[in-house]
N, C-alpha and C. Protein backbone atom coordinates (compact mmCIF):
# COMPACT_ATOMS: atom_id res chain seq x y z
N UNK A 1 0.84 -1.18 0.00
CA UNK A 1 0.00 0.00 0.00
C UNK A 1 0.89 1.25 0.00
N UNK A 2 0.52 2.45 -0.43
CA UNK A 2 1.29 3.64 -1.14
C UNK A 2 0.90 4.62 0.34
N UNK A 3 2.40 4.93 0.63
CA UNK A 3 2.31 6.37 1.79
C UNK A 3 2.51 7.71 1.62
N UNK A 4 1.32 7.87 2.61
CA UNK A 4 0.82 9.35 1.68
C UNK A 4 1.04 10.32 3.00
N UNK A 5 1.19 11.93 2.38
CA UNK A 5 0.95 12.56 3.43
C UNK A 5 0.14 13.55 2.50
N UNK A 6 -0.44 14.03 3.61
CA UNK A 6 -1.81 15.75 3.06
C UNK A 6 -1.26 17.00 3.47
N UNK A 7 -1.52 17.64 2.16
CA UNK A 7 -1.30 19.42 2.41
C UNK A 7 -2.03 19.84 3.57
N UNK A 8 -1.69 21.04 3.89
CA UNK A 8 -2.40 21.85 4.87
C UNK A 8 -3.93 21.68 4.68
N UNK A 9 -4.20 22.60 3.28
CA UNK A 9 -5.28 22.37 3.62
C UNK A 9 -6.55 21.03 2.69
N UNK A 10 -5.59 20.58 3.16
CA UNK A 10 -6.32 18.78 2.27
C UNK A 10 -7.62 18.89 3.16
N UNK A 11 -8.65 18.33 2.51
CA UNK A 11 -9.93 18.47 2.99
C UNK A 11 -10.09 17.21 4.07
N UNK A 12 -10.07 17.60 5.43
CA UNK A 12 -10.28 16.65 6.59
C UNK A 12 -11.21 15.83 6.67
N UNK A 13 -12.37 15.92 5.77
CA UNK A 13 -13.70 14.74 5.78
C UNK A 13 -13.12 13.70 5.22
N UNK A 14 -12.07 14.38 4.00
CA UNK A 14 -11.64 13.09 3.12
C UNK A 14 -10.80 12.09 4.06
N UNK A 15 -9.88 12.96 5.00
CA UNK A 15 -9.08 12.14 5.51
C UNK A 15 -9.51 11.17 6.48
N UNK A 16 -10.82 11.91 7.46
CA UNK A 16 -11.34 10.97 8.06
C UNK A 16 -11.85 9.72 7.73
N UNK A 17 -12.39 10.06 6.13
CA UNK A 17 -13.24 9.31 5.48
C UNK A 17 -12.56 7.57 5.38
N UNK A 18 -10.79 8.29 4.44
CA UNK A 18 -9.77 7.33 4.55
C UNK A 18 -10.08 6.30 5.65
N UNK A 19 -9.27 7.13 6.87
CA UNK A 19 -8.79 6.35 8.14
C UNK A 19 -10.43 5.65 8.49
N UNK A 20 -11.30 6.08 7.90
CA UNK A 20 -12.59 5.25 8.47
C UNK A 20 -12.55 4.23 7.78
N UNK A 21 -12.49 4.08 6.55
CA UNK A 21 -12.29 2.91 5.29
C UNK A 21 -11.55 2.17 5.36
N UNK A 22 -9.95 2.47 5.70
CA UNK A 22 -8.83 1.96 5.72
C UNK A 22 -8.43 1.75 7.13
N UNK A 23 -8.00 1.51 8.28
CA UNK A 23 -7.84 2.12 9.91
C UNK A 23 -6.42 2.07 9.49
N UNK A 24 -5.72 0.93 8.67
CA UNK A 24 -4.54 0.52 8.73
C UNK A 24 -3.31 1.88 7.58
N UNK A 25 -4.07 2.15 7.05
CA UNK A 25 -3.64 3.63 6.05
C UNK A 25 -2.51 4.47 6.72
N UNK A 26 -1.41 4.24 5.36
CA UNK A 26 -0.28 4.91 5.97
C UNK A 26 -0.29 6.54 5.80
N UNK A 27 -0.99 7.52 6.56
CA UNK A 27 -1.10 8.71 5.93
C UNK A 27 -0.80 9.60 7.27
N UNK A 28 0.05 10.49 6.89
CA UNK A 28 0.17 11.81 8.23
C UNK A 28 -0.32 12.86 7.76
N UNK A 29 -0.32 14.04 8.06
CA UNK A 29 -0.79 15.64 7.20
C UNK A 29 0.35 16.30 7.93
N UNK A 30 0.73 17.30 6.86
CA UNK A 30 2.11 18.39 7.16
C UNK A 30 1.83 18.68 8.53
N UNK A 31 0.81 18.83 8.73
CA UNK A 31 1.04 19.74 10.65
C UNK A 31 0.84 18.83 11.75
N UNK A 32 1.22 17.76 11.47
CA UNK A 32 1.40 16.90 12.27
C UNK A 32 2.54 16.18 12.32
N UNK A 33 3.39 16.54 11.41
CA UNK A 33 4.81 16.28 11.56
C UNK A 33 5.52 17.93 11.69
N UNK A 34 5.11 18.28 12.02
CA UNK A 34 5.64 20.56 12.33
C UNK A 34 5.64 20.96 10.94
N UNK A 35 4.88 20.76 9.70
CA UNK A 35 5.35 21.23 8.66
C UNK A 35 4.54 22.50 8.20
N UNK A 36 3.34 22.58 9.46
CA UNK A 36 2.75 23.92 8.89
C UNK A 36 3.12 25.16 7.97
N UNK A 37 2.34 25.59 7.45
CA UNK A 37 2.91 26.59 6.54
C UNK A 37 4.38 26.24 5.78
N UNK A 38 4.60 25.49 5.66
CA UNK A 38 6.11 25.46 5.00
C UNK A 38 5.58 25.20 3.65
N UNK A 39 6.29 26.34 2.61
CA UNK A 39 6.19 25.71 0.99
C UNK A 39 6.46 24.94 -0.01
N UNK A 40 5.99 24.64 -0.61
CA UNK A 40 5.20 23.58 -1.34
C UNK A 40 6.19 22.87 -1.74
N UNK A 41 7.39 23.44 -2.39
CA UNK A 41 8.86 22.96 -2.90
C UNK A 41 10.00 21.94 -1.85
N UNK A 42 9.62 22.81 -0.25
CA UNK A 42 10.17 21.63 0.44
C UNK A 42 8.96 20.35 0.95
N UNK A 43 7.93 20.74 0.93
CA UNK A 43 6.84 19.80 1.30
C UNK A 43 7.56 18.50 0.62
N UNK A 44 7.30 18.53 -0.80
CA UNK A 44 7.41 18.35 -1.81
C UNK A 44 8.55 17.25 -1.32
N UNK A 45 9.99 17.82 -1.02
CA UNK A 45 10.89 17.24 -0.48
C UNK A 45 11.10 16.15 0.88
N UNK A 46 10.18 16.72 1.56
CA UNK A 46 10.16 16.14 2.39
C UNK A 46 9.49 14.45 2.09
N UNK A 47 8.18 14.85 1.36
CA UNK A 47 7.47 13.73 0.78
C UNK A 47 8.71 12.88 0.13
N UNK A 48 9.03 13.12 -0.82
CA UNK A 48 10.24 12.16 -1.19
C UNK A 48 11.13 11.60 -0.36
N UNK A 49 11.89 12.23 0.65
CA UNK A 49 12.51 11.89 1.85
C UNK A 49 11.93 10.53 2.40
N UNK A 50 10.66 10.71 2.70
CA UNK A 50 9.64 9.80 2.88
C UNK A 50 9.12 8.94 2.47
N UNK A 51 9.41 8.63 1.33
CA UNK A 51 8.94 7.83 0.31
C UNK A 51 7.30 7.88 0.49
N UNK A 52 6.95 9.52 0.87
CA UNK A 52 5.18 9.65 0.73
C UNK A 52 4.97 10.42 -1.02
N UNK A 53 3.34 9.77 -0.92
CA UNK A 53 2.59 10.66 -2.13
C UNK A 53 2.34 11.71 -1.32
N UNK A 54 2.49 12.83 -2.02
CA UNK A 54 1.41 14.10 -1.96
C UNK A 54 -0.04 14.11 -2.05
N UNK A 55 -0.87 14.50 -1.11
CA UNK A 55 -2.64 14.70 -1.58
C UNK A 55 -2.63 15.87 -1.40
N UNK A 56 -3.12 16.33 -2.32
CA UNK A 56 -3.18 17.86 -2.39
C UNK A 56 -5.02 18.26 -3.07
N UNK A 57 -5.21 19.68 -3.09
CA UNK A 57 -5.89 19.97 -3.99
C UNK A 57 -5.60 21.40 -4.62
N UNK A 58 -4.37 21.72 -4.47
CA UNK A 58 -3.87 22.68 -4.93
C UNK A 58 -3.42 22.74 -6.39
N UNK A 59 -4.20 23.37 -7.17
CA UNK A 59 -3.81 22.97 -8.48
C UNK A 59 -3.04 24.40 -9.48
N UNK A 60 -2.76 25.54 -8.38
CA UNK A 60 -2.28 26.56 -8.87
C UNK A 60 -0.62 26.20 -8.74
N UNK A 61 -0.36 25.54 -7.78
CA UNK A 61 1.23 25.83 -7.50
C UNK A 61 1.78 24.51 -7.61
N UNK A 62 1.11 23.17 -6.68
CA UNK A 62 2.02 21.52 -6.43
C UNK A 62 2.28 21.48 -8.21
N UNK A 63 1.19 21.15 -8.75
CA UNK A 63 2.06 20.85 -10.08
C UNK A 63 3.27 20.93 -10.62
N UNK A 64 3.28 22.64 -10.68
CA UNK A 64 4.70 23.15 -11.32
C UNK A 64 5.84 23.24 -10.35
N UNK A 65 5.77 22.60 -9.27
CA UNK A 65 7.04 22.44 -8.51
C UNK A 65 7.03 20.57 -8.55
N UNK A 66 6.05 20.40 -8.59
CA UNK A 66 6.21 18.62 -8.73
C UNK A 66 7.10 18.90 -10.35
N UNK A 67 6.70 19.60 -10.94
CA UNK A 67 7.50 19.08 -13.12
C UNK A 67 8.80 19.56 -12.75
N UNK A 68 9.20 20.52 -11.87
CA UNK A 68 10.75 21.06 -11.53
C UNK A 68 10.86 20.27 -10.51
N UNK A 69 10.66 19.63 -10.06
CA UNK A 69 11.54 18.29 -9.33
C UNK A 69 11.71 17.31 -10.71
N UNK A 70 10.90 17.06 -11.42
CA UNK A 70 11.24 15.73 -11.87
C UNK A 70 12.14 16.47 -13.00
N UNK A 71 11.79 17.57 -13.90
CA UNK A 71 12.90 18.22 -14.63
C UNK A 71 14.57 18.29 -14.03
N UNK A 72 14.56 18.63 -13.12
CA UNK A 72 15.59 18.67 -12.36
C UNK A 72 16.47 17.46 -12.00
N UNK A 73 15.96 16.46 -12.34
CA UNK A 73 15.97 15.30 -11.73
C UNK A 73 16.18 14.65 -10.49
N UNK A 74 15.17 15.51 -9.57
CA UNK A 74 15.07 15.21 -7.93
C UNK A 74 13.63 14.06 -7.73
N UNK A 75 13.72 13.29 -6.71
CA UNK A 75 13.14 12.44 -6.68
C UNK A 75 11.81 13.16 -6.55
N UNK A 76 10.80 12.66 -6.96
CA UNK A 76 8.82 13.14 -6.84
C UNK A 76 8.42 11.68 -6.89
N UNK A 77 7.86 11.35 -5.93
CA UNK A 77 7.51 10.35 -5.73
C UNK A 77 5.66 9.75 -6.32
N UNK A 78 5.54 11.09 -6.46
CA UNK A 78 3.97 11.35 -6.71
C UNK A 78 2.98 12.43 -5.79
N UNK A 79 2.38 12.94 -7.23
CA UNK A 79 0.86 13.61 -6.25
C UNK A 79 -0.14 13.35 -6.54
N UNK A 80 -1.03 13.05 -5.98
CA UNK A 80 -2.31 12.80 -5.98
C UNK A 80 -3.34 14.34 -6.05
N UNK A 81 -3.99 14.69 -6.79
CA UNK A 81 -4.76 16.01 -6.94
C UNK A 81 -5.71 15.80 -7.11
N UNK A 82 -6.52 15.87 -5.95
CA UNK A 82 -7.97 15.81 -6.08
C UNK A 82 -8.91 17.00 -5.87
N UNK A 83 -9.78 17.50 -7.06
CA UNK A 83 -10.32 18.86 -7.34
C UNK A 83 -11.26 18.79 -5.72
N UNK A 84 -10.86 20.15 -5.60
CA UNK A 84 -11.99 20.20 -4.42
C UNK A 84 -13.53 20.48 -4.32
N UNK A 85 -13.96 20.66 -5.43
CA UNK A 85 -15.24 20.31 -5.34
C UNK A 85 -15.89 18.80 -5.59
N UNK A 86 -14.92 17.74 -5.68
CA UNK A 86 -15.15 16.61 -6.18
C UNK A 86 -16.38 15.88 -4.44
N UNK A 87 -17.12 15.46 -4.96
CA UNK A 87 -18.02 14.83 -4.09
C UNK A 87 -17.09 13.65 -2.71
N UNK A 88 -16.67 13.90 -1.77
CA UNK A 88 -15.91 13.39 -0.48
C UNK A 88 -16.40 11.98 -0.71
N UNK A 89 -17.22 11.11 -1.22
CA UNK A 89 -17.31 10.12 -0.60
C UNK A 89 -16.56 9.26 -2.32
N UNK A 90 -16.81 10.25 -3.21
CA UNK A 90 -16.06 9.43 -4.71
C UNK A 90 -14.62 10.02 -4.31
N UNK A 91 -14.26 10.80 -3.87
CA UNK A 91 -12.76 11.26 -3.99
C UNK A 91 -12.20 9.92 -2.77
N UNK A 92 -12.80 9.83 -1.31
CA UNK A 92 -12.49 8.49 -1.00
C UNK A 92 -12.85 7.18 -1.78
N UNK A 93 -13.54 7.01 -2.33
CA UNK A 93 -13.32 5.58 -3.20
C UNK A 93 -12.57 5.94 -3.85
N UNK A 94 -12.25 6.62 -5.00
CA UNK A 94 -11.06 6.76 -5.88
C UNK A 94 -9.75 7.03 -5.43
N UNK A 95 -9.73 7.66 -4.18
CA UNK A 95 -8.15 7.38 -3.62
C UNK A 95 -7.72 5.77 -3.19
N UNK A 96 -8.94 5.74 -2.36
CA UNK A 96 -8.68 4.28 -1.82
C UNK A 96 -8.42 3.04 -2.92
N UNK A 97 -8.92 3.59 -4.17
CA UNK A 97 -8.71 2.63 -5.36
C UNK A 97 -6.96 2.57 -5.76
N UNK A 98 -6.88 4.07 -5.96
CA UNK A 98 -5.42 4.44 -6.31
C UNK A 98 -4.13 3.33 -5.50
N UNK A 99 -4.61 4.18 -4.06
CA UNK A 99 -3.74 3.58 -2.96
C UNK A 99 -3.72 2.05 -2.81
N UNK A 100 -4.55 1.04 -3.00
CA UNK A 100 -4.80 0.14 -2.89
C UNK A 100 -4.29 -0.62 -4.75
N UNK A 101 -4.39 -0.26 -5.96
CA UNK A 101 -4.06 -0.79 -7.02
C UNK A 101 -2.76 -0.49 -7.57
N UNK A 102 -2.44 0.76 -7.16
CA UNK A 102 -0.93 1.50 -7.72
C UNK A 102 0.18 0.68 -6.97
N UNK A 103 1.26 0.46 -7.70
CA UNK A 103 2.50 -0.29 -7.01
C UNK A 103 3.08 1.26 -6.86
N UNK A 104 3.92 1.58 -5.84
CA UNK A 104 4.62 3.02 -5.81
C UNK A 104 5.23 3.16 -7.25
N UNK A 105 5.98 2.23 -7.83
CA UNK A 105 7.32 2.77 -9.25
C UNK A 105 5.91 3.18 -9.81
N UNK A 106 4.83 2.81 -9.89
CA UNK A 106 4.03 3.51 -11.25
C UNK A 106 3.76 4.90 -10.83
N UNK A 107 3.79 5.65 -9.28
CA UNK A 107 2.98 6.70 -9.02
C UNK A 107 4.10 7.90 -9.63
N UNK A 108 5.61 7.02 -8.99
CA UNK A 108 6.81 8.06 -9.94
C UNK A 108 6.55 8.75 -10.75
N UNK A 109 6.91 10.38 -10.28
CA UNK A 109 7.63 11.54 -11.31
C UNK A 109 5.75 12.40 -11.92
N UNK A 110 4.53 10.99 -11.36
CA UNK A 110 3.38 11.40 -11.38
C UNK A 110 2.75 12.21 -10.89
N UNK A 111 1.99 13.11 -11.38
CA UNK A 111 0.73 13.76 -10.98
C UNK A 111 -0.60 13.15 -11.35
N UNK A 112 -1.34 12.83 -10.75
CA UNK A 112 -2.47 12.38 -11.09
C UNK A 112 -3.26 12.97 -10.59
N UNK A 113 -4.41 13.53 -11.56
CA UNK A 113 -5.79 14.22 -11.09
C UNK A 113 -6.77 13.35 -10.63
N UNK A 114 -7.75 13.95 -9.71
CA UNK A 114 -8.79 13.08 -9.48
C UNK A 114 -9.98 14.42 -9.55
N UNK A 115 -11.30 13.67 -9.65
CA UNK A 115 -11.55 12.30 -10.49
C UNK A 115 -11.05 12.06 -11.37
N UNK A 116 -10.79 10.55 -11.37
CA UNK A 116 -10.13 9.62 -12.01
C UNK A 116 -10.90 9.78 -13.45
């Protein structure tokens, strides 16, 4: 199973939703390891450090620092981008699909939008 951590402001129903679905789900959120407010480029880093995906729903900025990591050729392990108006209970089935079918080498250097 694929380890993930959540942006700041990753939508908390989803996450609950997860840990309700999954109990066993490897997932932390930035401010629970002190990463509050810190930007997106070391997030980013840190996640790799970690061998975590990104969940984000930030679709103005993770992107183009996820393509300059992998341009660069720094490790991106993956992000997961799920639009935030997407309905909480399909954005948990479709993560939980992700997380549960993806081997990590496929999520590599990836961005993936959701919905799927």
């Amino acid at each position: 199973m694929l380890k993930l951590v959540s942006d700041e402001n990753f939508n908390a129903d989803i996450i609950r939703g997860l840990y309700r679905r999954r109990p066993g789900i490897d997932l932390v959120r930035v401010q629970d390891v002190g990463m509050r407010s810190t930007p997106d480029p070391d997030i980013l880093a840190w996640a790799a450090i970690e061998g975590r995906i990104l969940l984000t729903h930030d679709r103005d900025t993770i992107p183009f620092w996820a393509i300059e990591r992998v341009i660069s050729g720094q490790t991106m392990l993956g992000v997961f981008l799920v639009q935030s108006l997407m309905p909480i209970g399909q954005a948990i089935d479709e993560l939980i699909l992700a997380i549960e079918c993806l081997p990590p080498d496929e999520c590599k250097d990836l961005v993936k939008f959701f919905p799927l």
